[in-house]
Structure formats: C-alpha cells, structure tokens
C-alpha atoms as a PDB file:
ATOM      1  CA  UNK A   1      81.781  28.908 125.862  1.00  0.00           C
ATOM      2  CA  UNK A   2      84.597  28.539 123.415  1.00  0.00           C
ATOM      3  CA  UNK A   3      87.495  31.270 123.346  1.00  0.00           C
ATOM      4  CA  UNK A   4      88.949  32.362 120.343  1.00  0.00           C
ATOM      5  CA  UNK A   5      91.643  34.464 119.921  1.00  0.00           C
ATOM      6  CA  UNK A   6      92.604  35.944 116.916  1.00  0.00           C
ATOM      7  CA  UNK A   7      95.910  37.358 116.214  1.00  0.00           C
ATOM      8  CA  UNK A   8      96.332  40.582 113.795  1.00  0.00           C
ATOM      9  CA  UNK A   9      99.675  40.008 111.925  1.00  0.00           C
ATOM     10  CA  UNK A  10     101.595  43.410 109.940  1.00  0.00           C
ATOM     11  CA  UNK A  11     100.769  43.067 105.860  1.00  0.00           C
ATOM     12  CA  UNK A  12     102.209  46.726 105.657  1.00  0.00           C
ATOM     13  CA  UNK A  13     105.232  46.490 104.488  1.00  0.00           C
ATOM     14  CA  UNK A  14     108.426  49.266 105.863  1.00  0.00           C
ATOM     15  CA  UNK A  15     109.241  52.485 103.911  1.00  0.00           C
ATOM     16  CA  UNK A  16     112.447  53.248 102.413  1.00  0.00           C
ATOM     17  CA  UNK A  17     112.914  57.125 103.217  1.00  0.00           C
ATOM     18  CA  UNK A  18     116.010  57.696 102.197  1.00  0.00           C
ATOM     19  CA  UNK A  19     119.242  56.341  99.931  1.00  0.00           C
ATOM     20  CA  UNK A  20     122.215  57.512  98.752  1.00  0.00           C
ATOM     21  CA  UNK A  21     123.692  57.427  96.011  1.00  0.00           C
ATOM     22  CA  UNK A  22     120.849  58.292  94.202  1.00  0.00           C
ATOM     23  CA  UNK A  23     119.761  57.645  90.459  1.00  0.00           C
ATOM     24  CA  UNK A  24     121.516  57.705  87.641  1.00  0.00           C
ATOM     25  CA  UNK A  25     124.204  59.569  89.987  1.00  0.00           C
ATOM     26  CA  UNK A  26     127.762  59.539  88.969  1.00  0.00           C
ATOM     27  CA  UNK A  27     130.030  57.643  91.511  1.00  0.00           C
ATOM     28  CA  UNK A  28     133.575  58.119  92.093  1.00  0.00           C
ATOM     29  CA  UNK A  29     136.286  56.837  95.037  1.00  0.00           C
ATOM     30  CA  UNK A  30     134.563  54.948  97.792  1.00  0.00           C
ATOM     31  CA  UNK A  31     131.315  55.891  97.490  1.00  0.00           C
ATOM     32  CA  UNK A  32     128.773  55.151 100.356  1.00  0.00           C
ATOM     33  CA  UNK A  33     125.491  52.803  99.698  1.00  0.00           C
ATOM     34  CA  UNK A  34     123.261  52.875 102.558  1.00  0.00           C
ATOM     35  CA  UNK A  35     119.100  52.947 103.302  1.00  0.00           C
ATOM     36  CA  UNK A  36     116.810  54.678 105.596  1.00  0.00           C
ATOM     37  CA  UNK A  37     113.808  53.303 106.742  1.00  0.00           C
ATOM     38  CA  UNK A  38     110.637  53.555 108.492  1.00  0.00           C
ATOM     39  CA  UNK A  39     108.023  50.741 109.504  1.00  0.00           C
ATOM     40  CA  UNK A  40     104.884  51.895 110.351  1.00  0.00           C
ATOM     41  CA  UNK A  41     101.293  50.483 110.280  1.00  0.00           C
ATOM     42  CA  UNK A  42      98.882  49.227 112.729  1.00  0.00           C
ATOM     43  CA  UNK A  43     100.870  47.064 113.907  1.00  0.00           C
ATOM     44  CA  UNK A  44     104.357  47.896 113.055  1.00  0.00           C
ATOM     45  CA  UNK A  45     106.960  44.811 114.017  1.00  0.00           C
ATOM     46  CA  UNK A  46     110.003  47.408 113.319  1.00  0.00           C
ATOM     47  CA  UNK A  47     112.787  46.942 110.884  1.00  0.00           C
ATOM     48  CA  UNK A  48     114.040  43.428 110.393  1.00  0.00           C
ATOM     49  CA  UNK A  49     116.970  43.708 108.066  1.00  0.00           C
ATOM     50  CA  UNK A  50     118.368  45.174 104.677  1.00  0.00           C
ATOM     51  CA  UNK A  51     119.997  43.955 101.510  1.00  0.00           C
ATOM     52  CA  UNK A  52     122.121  45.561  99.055  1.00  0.00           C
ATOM     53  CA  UNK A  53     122.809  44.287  95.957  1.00  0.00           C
ATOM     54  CA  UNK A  54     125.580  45.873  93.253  1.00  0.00           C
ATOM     55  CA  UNK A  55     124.703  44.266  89.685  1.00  0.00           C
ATOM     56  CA  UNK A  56     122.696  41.629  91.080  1.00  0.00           C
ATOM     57  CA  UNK A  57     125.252  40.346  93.986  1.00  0.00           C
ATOM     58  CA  UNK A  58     124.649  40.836  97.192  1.00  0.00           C
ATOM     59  CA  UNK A  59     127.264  42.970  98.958  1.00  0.00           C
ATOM     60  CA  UNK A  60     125.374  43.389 102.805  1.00  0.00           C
ATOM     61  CA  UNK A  61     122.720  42.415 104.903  1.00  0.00           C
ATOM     62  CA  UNK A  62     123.671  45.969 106.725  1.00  0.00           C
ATOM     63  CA  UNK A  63     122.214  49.312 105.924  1.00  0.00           C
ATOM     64  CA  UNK A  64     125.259  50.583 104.587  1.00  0.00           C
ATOM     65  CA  UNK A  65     128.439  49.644 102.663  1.00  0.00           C
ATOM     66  CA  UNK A  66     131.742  51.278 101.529  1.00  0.00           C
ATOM     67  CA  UNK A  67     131.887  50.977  97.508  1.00  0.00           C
ATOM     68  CA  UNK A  68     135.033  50.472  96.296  1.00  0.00           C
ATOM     69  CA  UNK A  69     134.409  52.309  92.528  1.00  0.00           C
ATOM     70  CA  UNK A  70     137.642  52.568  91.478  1.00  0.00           C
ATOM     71  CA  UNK A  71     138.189  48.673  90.597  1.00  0.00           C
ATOM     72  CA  UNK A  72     134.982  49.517  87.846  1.00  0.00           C
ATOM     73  CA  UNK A  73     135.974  51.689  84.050  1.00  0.00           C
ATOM     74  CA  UNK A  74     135.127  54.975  83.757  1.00  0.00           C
ATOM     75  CA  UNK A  75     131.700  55.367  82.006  1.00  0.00           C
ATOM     76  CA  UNK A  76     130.590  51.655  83.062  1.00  0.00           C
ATOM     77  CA  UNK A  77     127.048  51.993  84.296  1.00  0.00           C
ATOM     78  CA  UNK A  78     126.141  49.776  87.495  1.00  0.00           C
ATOM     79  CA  UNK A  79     122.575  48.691  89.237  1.00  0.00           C
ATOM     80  CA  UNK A  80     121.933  49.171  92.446  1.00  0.00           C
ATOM     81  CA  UNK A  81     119.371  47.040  94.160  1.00  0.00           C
ATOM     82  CA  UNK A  82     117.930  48.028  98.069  1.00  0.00           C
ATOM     83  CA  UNK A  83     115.563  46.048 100.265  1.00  0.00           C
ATOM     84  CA  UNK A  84     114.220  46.712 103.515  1.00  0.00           C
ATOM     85  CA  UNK A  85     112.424  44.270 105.606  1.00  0.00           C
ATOM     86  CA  UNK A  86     110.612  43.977 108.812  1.00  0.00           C
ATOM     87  CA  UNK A  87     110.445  41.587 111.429  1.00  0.00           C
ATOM     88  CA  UNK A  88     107.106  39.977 109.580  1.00  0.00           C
ATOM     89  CA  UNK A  89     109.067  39.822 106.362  1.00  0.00           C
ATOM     90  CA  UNK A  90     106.959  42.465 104.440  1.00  0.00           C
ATOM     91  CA  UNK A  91     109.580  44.664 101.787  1.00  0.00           C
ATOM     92  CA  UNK A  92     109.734  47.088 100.663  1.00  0.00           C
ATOM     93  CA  UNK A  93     113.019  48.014  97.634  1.00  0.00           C
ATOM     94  CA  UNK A  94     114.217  49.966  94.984  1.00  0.00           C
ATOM     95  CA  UNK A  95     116.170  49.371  91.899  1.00  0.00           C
ATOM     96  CA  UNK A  96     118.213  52.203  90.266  1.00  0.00           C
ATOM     97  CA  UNK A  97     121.970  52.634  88.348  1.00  0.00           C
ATOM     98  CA  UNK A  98     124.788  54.661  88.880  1.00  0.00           C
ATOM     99  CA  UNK A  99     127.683  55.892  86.320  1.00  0.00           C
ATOM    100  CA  UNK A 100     131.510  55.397  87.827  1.00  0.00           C
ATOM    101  CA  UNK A 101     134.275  58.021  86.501  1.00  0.00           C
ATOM    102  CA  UNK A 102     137.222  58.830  88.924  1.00  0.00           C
ATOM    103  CA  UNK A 103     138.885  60.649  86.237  1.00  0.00           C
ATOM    104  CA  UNK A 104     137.851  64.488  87.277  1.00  0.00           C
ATOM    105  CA  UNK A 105     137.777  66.353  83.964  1.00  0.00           C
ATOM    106  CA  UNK A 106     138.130  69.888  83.600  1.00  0.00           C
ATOM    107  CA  UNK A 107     135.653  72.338  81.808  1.00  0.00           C
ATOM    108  CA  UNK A 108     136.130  73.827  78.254  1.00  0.00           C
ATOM    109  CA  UNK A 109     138.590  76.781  78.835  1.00  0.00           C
ATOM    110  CA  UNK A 110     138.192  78.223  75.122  1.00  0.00           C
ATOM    111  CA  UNK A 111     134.427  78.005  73.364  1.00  0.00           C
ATOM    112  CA  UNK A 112     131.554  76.743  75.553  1.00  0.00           C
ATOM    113  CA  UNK A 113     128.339  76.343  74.493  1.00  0.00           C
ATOM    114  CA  UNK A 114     125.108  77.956  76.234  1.00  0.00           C
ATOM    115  CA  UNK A 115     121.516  76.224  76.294  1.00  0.00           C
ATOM    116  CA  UNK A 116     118.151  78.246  77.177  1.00  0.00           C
ATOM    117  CA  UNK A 117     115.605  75.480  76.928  1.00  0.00           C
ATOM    118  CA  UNK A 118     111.447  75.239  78.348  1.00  0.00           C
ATOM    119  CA  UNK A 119     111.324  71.298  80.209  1.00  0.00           C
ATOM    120  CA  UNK A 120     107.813  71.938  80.220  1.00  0.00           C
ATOM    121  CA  UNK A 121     105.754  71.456  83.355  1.00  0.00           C
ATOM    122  CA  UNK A 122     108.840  70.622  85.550  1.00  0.00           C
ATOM    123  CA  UNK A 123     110.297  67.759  83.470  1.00  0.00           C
ATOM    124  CA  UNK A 124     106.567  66.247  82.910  1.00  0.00           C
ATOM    125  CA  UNK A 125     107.937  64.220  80.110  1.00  0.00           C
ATOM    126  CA  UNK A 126     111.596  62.737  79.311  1.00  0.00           C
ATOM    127  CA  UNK A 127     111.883  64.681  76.518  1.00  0.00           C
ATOM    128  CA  UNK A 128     113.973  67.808  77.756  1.00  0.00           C
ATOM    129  CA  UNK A 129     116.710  64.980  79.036  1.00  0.00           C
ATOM    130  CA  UNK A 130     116.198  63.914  75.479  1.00  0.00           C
ATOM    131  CA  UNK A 131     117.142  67.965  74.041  1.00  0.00           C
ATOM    132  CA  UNK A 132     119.470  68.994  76.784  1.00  0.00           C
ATOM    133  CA  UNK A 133     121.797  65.583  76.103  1.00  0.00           C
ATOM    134  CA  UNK A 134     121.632  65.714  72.580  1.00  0.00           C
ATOM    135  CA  UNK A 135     122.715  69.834  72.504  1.00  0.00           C
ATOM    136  CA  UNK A 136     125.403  68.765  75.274  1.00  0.00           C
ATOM    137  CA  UNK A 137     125.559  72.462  76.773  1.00  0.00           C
ATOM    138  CA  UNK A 138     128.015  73.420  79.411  1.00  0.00           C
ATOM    139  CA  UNK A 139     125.546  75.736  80.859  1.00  0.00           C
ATOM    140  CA  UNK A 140     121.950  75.606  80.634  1.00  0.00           C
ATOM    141  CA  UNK A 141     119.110  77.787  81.762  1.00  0.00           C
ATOM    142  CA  UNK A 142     116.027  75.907  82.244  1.00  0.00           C
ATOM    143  CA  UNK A 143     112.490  77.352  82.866  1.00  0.00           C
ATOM    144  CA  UNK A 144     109.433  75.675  83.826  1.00  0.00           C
ATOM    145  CA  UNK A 145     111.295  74.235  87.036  1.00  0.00           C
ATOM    146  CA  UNK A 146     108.571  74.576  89.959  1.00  0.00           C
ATOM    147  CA  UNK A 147     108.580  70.548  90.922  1.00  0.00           C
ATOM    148  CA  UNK A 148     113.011  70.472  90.870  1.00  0.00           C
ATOM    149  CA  UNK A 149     113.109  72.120  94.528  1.00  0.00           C
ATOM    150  CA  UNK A 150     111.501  69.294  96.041  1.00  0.00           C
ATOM    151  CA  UNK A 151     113.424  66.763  98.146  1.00  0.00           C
ATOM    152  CA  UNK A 152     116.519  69.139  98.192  1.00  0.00           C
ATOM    153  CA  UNK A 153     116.581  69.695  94.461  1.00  0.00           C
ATOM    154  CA  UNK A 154     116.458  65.794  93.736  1.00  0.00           C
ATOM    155  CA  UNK A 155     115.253  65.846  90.574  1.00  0.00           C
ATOM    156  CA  UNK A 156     117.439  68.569  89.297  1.00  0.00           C
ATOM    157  CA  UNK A 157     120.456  66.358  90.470  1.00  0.00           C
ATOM    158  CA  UNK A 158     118.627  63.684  88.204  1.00  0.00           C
ATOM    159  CA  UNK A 159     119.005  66.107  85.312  1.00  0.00           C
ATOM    160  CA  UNK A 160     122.416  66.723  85.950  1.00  0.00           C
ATOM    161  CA  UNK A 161     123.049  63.325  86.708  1.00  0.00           C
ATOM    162  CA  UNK A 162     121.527  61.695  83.604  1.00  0.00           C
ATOM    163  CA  UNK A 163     123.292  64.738  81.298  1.00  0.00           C
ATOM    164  CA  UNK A 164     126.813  64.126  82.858  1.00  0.00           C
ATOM    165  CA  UNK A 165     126.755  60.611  82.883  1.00  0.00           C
ATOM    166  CA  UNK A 166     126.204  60.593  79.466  1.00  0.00           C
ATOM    167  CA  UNK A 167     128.680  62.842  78.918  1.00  0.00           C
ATOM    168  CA  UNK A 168     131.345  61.186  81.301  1.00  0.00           C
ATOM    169  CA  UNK A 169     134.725  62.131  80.091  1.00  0.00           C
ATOM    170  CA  UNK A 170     133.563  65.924  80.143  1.00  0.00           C
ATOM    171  CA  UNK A 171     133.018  67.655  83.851  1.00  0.00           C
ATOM    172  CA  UNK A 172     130.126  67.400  85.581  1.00  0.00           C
ATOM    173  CA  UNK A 173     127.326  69.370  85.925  1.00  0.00           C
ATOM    174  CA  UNK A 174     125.995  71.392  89.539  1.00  0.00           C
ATOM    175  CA  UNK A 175     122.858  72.853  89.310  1.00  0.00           C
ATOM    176  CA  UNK A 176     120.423  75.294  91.292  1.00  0.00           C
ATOM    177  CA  UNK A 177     116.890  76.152  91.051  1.00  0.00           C
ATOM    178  CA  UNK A 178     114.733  78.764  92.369  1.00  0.00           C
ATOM    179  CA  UNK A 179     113.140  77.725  95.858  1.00  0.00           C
ATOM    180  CA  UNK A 180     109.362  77.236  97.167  1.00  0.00           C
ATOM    181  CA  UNK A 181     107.930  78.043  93.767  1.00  0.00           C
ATOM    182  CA  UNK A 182     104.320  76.997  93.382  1.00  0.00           C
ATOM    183  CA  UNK A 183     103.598  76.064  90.121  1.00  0.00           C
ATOM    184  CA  UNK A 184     105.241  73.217  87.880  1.00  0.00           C
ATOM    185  CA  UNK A 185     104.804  75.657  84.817  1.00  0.00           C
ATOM    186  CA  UNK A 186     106.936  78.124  87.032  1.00  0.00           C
ATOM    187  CA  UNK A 187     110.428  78.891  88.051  1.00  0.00           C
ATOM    188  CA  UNK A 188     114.161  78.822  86.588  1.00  0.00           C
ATOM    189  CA  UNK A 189     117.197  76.802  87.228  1.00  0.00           C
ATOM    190  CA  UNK A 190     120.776  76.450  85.720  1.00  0.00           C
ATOM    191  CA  UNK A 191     122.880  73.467  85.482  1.00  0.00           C
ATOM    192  CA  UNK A 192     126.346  73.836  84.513  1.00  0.00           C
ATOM    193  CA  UNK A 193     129.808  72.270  84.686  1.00  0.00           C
ATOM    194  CA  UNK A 194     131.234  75.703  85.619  1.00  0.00           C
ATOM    195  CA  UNK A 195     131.764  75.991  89.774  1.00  0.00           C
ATOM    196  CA  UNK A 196     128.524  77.881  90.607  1.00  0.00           C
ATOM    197  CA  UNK A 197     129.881  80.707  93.062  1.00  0.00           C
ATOM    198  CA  UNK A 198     126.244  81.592  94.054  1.00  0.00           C
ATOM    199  CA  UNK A 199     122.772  81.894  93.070  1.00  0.00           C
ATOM    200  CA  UNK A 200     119.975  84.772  93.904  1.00  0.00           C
ATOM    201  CA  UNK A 201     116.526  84.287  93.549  1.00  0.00           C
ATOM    202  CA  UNK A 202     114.856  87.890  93.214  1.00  0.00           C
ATOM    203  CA  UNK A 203     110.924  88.561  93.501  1.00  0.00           C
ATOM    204  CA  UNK A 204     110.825  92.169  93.569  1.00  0.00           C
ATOM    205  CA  UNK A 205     112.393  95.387  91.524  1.00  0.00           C
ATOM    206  CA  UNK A 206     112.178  98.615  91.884  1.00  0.00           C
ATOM    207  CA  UNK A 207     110.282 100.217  88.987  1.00  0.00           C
ATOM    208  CA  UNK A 208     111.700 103.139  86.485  1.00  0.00           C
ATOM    209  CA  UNK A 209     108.682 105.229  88.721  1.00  0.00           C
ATOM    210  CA  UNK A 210     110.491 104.240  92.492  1.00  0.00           C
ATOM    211  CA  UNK A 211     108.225 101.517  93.991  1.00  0.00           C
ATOM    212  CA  UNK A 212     109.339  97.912  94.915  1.00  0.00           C
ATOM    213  CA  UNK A 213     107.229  95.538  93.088  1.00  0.00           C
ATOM    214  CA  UNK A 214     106.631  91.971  93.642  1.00  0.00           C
ATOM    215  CA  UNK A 215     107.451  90.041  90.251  1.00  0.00           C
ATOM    216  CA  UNK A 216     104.847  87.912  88.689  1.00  0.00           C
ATOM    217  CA  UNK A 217     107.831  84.994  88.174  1.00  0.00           C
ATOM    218  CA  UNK A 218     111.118  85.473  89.689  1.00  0.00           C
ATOM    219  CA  UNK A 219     114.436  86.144  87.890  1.00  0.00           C
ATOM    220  CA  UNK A 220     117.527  84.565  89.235  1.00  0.00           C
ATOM    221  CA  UNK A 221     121.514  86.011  88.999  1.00  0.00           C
ATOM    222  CA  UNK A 222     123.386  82.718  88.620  1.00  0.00           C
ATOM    223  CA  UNK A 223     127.308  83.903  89.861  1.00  0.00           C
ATOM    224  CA  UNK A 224     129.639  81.452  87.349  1.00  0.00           C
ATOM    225  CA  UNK A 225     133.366  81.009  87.547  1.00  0.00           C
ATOM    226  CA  UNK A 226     134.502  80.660  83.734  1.00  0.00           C
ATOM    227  CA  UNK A 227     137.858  80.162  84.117  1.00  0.00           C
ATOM    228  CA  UNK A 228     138.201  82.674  86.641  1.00  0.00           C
ATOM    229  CA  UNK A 229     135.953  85.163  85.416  1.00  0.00           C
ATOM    230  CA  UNK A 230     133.253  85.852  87.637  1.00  0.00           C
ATOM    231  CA  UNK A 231     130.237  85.699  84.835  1.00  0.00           C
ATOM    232  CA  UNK A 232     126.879  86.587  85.911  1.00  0.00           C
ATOM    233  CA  UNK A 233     123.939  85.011  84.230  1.00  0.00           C
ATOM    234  CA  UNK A 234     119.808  85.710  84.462  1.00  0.00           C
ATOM    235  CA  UNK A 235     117.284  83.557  83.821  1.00  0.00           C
ATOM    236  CA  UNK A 236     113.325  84.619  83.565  1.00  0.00           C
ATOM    237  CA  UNK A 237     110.122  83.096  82.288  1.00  0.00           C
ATOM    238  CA  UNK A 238     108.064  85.735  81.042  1.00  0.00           C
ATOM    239  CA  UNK A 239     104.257  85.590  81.339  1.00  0.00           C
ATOM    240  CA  UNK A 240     102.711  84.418  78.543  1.00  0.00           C
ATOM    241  CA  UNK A 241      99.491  85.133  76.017  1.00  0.00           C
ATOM    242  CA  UNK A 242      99.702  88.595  77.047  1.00  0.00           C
ATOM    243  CA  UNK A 243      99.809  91.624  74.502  1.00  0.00           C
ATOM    244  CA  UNK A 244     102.476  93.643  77.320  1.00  0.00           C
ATOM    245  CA  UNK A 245     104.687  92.316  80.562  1.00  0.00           C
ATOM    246  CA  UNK A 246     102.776  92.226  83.776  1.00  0.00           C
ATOM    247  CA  UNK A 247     104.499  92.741  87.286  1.00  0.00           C
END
C-alpha cells in the first residue's frame, strides 16, 4: 500500500498591528520607525524578518530604526515603506509619508481664526481635509466625529496631521474628541494649535426644573491656553429635523 504524505505549508501571510510614525505625521529630531506584528493562521511559521524602507532605500532588516530627520528641509515630505515577513515568506506591508519640520513655531499671539465645520459621517469623504486646509483655522470644532476615537484617536491625528503638514511653518495642531460615541453621524472634537489644557465630555445637565438629564448628543468644554488665557470652548451637534431640542 503506498504512503503518501502530504505537507500543509502557511499561504497566510503575518499582520502588521502596529507602526509608528504614522501617516501623513509630522516628524521632527530622531524620530523612531519601527513595526509590530502578528503571524497567525493554521499553521503559523512565526515572524521571519522586517524591512524598512525611507524613500525607497532600505534602512533595516530590524523592526525598528532611529531616523535621523534633521539632515532632511523643513516641509520635505518623505515615504515610508514597512514589510513584515514570516518564516514561509508570506508579507504582509504598508506604504505611507511623513512631513519633517524641526523648526517648532509658535501660535498666532494677536488675531486667530476659529473654524466650526460638519466632516460628515466621521470624515466619510476627503472633503472636510479639503475645507479645514483651505480655511487654515487655528482652532476648529468639528462635529460628526463618532469613528475619530477609534485606535486612540488615530484618525483625528490624521486630520491634524494632514492640516499641519500642510501648514508646516505654522504650529501644529493637538486634537481631542469625545470618547465611545456610537454613531459616525455623532460626536464633537477640536483640533487646535493652542496647548489643549483639558477636555470634558458631558452627557447630562441639570434642567431649569432640577432633574439630571441624559443628553441626546454630548457637549464637550475644550480648556485652551491662548497665550495664557485660559479660554474655554463648547462644542454640540444639535439633533436635527426636529421643530424643538430634545434631551
């Protein structure tokens, strides 16, 4: 009787969980490039080795490397390439750039302009980058933020990323969001290149009649320094299609 043995070999290929820098980030000093990664599978062979590439040159075969950004110009836009393998040679990679500036600009201390602007379903489309570069605010309250919490607020660092990149030779922008909203068509968040002191996402209020009442959407109290004046700012998203305000 003939014996045949058949070997099962790993087509999955590993899972980059993790990077930093991240997109469109801006980069300053020596900035850290590294990779996480998981292989899993049926039968998983485990991680193999990595690659990382700075505008198409490959820098490492380690998961991590020191970047030197301050041999680059301000405002010079590099990409960063990352590839994972395991021991069967399966990949898997990502491609992404980054903005250097090592010159740390200050924010306006006269006029500064103030943005309240819908990004519609979380950012669904690329036009709010689109509104929000081309009005170049220095603070801006967005609305519609329910899917910018995620992944510790990664894609509200993307915003503020893409915005001050643009933007380099101004200050960059921080940003916060309200947390473990539900709905992409709810929440608020403010970017701004003011230091953000604090941030307080509220849910309830007590009524003009005494009760505590849960709020349909939540406010938030942004705490701003303006040049050392301790601003406070609130941003809501009122219901809408409704003839009155519903709690």
């Amino acid at each position: 009787i003939p014996l045949v043995i058949i070997f099962s070999g790993e087509s999955e290929p590993p899972t980059i969980t993790k990077i930093t820098p991240v997109s469109y980030e801006i980069v300053s000093g020596v900035t850290e490039i590294s990779i996480e990664a998981t292989d899993f599978g049926e039968n998983p062979s485990g991680i193999g080795s990595y690659r990382i590439y700075i505008d198409d040159v490959l820098v490492t075969k380690e998961s991590t490397y020191d970047w030197d950004t301050t041999q680059y110009d301000d405002g010079s836009i590099h990409t960063i390439y990352l590839k994972v393998y395991d021991k069967k040679r399966n990949v898997d990679e990502i491609k992404f750039t980054v903005t250097v500036d090592n010159t740390i600009d200050p924010p306006p201390t006269d006029v500064f302009k103030v943005l309240n602007y819908n990004i519609w379903e979380s950012g669904k489309t690329s036009e709010h980058l689109d509104v929000i570069i081309e009005e170049n605010p220095d603070i801006a309250v967005l609305v519609e933020t329910g899917g910018l919490d995620d992944n510790n607020d990664r894609q509200l660092k993307v915003i503020c990323n893409r915005v001050g990149g643009y933007y380099y030779e101004q200050a960059p922008f921080v940003g916060r969001t309200d947390q473990n909203v539900s709905a992409y068509t709810d929440g608020e968040g403010i970017i701004s290149r003011y230091p953000i002191l604090d941030f307080f996402q509220i849910d309830t209020w007590r009524t003009d009649a005494g009760p505590i009442v849960t709020l349909y959407r939540d406010f938030f109290d942004a705490v701003i320094d303006i040049n050392g004046v301790v601003t406070h700012i609130l941003g809501y998203h009122g219901k809408c299609c409704q003839p009155t305000v519903y709690t």
